[in-house]
N, C-alpha and C. Protein backbone atom coordinates (compact mmCIF):
# COMPACT_ATOMS: atom_id res chain seq x y z
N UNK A 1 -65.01 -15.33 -49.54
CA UNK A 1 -64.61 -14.42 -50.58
C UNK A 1 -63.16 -14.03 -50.32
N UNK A 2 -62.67 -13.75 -51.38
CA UNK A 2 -60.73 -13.81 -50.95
C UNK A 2 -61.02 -12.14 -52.12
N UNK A 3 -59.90 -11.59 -51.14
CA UNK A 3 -59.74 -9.96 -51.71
C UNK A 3 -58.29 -9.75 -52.31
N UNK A 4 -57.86 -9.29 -53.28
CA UNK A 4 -56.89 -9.17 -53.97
C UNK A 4 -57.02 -7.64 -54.53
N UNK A 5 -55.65 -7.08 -53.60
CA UNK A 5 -55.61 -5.53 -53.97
C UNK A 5 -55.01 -5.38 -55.39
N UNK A 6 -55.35 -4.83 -56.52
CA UNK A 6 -54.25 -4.72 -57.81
C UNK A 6 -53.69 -3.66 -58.15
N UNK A 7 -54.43 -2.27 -57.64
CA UNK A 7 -54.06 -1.07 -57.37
C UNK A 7 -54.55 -0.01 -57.07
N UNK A 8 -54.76 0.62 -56.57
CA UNK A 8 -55.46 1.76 -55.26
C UNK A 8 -56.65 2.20 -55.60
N UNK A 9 -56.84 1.41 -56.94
CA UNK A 9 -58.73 2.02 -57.06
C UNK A 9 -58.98 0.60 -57.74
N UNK A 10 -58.41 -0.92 -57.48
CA UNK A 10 -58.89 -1.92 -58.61
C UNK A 10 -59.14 -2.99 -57.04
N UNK A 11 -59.82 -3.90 -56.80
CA UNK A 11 -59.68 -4.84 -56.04
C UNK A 11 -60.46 -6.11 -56.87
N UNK A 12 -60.10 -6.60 -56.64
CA UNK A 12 -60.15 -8.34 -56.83
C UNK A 12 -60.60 -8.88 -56.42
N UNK A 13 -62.06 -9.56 -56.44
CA UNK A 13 -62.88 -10.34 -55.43
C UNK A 13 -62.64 -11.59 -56.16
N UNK A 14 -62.97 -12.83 -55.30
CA UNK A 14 -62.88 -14.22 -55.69
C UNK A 14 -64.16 -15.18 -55.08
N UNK A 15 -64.34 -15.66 -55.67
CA UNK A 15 -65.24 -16.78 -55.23
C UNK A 15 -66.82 -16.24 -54.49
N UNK A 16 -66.94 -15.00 -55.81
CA UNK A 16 -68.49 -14.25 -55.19
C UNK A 16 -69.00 -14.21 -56.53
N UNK A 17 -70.05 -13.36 -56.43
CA UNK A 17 -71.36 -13.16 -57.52
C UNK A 17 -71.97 -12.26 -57.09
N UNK A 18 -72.85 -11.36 -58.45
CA UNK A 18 -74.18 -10.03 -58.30
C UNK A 18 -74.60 -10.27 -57.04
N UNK A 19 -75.57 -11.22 -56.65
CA UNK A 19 -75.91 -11.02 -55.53
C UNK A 19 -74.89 -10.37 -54.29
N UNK A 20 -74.10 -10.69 -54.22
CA UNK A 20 -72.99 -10.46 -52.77
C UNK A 20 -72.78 -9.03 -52.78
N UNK A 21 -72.52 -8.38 -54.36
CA UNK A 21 -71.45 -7.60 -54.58
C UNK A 21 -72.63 -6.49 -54.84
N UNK A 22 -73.38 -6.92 -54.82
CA UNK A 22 -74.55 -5.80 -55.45
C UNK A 22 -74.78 -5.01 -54.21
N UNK A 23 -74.98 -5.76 -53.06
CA UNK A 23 -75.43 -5.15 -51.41
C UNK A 23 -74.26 -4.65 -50.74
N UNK A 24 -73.13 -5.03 -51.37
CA UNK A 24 -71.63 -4.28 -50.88
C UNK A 24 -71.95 -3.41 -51.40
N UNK A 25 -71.99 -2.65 -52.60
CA UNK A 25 -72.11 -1.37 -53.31
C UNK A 25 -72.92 -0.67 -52.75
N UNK A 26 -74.22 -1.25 -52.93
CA UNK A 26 -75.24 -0.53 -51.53
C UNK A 26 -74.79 0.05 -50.69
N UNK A 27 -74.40 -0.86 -50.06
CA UNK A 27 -73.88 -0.50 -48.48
C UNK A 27 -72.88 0.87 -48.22
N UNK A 28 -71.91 0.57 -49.14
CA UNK A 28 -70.64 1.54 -49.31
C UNK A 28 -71.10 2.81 -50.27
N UNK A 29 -72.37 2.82 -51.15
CA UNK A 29 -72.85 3.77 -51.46
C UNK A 29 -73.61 4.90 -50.24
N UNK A 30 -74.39 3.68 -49.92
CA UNK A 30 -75.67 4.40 -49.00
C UNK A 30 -74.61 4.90 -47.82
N UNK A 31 -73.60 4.54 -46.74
CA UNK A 31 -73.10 4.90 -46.04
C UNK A 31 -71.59 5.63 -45.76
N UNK A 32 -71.00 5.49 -46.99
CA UNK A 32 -69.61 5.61 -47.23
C UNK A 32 -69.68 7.27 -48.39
N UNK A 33 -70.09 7.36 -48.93
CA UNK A 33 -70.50 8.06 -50.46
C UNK A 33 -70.27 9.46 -49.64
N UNK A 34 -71.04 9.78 -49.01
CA UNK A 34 -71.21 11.40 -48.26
C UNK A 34 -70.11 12.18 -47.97
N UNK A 35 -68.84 10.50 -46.95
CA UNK A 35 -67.74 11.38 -46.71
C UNK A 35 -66.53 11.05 -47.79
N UNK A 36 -66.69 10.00 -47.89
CA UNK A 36 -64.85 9.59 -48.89
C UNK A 36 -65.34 8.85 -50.28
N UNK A 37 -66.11 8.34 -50.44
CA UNK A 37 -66.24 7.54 -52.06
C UNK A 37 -66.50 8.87 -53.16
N UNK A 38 -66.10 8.37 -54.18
CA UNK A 38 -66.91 9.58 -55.56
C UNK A 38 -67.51 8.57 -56.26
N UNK A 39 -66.94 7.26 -56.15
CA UNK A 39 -67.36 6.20 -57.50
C UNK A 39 -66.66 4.86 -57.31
N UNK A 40 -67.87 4.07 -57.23
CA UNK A 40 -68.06 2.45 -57.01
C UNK A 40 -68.39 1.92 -57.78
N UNK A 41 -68.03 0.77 -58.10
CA UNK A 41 -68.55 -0.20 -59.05
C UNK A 41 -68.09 -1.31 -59.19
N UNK A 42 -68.37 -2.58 -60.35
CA UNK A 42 -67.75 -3.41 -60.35
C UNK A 42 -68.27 -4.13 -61.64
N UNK A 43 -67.54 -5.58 -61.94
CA UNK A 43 -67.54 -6.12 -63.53
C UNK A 43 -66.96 -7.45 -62.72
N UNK A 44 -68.14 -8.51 -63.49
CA UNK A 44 -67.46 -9.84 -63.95
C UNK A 44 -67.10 -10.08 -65.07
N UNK A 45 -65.50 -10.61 -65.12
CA UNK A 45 -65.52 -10.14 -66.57
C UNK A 45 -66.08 -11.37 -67.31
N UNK A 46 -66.28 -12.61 -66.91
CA UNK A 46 -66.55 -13.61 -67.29
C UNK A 46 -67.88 -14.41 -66.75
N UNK A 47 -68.94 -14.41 -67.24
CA UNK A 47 -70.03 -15.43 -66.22
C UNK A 47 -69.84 -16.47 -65.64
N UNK A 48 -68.43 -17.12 -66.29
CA UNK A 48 -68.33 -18.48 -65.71
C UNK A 48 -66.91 -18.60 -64.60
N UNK A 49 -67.08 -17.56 -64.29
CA UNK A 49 -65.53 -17.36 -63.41
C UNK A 49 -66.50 -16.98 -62.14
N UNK A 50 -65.85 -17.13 -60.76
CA UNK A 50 -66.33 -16.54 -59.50
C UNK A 50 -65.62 -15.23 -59.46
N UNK A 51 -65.00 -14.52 -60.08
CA UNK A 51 -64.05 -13.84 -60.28
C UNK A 51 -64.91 -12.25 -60.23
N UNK A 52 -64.52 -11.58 -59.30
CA UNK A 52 -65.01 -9.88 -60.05
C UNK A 52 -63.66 -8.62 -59.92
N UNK A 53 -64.27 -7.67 -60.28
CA UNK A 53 -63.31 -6.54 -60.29
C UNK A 53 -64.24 -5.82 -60.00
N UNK A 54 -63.59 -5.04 -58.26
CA UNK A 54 -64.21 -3.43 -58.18
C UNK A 54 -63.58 -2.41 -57.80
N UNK A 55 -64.11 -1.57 -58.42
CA UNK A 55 -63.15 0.04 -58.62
C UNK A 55 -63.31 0.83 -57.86
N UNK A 56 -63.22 1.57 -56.83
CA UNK A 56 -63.51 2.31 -55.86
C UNK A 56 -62.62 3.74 -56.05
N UNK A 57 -63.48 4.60 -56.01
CA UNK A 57 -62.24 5.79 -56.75
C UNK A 57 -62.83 6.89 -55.08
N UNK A 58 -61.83 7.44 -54.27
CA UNK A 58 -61.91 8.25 -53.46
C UNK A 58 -62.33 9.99 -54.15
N UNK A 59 -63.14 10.90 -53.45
CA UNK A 59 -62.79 12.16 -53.51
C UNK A 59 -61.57 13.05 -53.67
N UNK A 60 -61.25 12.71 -52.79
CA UNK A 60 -59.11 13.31 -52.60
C UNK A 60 -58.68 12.18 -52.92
N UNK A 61 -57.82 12.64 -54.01
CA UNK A 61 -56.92 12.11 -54.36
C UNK A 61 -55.81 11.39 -53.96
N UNK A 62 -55.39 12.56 -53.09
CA UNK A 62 -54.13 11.97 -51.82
C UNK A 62 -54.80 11.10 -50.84
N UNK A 63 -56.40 10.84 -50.37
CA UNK A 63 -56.11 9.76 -49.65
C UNK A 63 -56.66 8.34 -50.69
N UNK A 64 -56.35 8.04 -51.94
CA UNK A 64 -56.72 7.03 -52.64
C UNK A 64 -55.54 6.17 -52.13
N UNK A 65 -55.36 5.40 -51.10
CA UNK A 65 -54.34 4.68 -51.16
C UNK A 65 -54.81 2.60 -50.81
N UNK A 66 -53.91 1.70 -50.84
CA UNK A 66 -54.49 0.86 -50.78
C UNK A 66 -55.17 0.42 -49.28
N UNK A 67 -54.74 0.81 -48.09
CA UNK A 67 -55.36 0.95 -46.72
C UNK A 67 -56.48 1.78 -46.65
N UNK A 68 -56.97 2.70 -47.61
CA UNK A 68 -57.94 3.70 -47.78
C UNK A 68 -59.23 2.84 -48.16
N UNK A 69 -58.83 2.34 -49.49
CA UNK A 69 -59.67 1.51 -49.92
C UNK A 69 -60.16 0.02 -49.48
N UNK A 70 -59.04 -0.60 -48.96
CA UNK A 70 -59.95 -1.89 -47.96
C UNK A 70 -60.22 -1.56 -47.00
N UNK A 71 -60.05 -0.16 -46.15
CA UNK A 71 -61.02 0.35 -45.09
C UNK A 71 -62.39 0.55 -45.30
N UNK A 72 -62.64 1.10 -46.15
CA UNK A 72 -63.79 1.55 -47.18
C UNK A 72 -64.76 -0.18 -47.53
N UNK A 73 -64.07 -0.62 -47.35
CA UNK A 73 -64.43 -2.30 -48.19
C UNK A 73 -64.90 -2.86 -46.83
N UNK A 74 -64.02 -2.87 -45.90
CA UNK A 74 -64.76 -3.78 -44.77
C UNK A 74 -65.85 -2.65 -43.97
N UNK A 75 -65.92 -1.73 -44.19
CA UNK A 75 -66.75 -1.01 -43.56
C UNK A 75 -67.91 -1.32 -44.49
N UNK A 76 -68.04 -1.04 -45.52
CA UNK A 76 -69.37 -1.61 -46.41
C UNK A 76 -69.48 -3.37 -45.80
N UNK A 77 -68.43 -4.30 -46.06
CA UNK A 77 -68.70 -5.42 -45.66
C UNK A 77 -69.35 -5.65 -43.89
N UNK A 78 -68.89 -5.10 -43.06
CA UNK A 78 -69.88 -4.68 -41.89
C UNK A 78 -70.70 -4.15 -41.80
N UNK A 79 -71.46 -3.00 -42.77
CA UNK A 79 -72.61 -2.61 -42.52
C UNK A 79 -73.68 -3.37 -43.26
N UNK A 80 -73.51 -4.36 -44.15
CA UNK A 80 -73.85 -5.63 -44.54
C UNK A 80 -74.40 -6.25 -43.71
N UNK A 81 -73.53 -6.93 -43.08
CA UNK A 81 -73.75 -7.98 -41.95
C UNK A 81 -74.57 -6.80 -40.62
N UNK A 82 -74.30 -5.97 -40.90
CA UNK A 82 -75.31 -4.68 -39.00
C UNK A 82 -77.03 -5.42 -40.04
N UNK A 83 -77.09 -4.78 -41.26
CA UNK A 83 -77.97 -5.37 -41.93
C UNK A 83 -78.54 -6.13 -41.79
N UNK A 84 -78.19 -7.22 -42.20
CA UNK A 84 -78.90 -8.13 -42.10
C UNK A 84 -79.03 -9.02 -40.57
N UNK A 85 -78.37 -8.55 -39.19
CA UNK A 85 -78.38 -8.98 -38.46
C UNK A 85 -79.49 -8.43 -37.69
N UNK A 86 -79.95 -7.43 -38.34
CA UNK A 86 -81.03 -6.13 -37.85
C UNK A 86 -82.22 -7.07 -38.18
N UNK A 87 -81.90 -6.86 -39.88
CA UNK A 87 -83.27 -8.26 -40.23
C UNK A 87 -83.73 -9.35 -39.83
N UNK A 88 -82.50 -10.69 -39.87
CA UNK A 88 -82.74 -11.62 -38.87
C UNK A 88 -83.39 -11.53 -37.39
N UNK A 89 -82.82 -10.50 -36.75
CA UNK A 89 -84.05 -9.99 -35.41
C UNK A 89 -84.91 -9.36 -35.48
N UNK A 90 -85.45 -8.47 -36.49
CA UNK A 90 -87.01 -8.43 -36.56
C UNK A 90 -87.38 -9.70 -36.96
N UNK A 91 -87.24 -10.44 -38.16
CA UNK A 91 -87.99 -11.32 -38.21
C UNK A 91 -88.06 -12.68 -37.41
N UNK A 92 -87.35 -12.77 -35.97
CA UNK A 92 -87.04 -13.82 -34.83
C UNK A 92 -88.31 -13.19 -33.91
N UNK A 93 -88.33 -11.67 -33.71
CA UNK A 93 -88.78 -11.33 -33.27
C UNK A 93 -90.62 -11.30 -33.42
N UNK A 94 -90.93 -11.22 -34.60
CA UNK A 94 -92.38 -11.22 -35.28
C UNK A 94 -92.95 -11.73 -35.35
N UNK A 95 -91.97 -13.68 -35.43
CA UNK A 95 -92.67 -14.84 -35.59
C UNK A 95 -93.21 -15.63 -34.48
């Protein structure tokens, strides 16, 4: 997936889809939301493009900046992967 900042609440994903982007939101909802997010989301604008747009809008204002927001991004994108690495070892573990 290739990330393209466009401006302090717009980012640019490439070469993903619902599935990917759906469990990022999750993630950055369920763990991020409490202290710094107000509002996440995102849009393909096209079905036939790998292409998305997501909006990430901070609480304070003053810290909406573009280091704010791909902090915010790889921290959802790591608690993703804590995720599912949690899963993969219960289910290594069970079988």
């Amino acid at each position: 997936m290739e990330v393209n900042v466009k401006d302090s609440f717009t980012i640019e994903l490439l070469k993903t889809n619902h599935t990917i982007l759906n469990v990022i939101r999750w993630a950055i909802n369920e763990f991020e939301s409490v202290y710094d997010v107000e509002l996440i989301g995102y849009t393909i604008p096209h079905p036939m493009e790998e292409r998305a747009i997501m909006k990430i809008q901070l609480k304070r204002e003053e810290e909406q900046t573009e280091d704010a927001i791909l902090s915010i991004l790889r921290r959802g994108i790591t608690a993703v992967e804590e995720v599912f690495n949690n899963l993969e070892e219960k289910l290594s573990t069970a079988a």
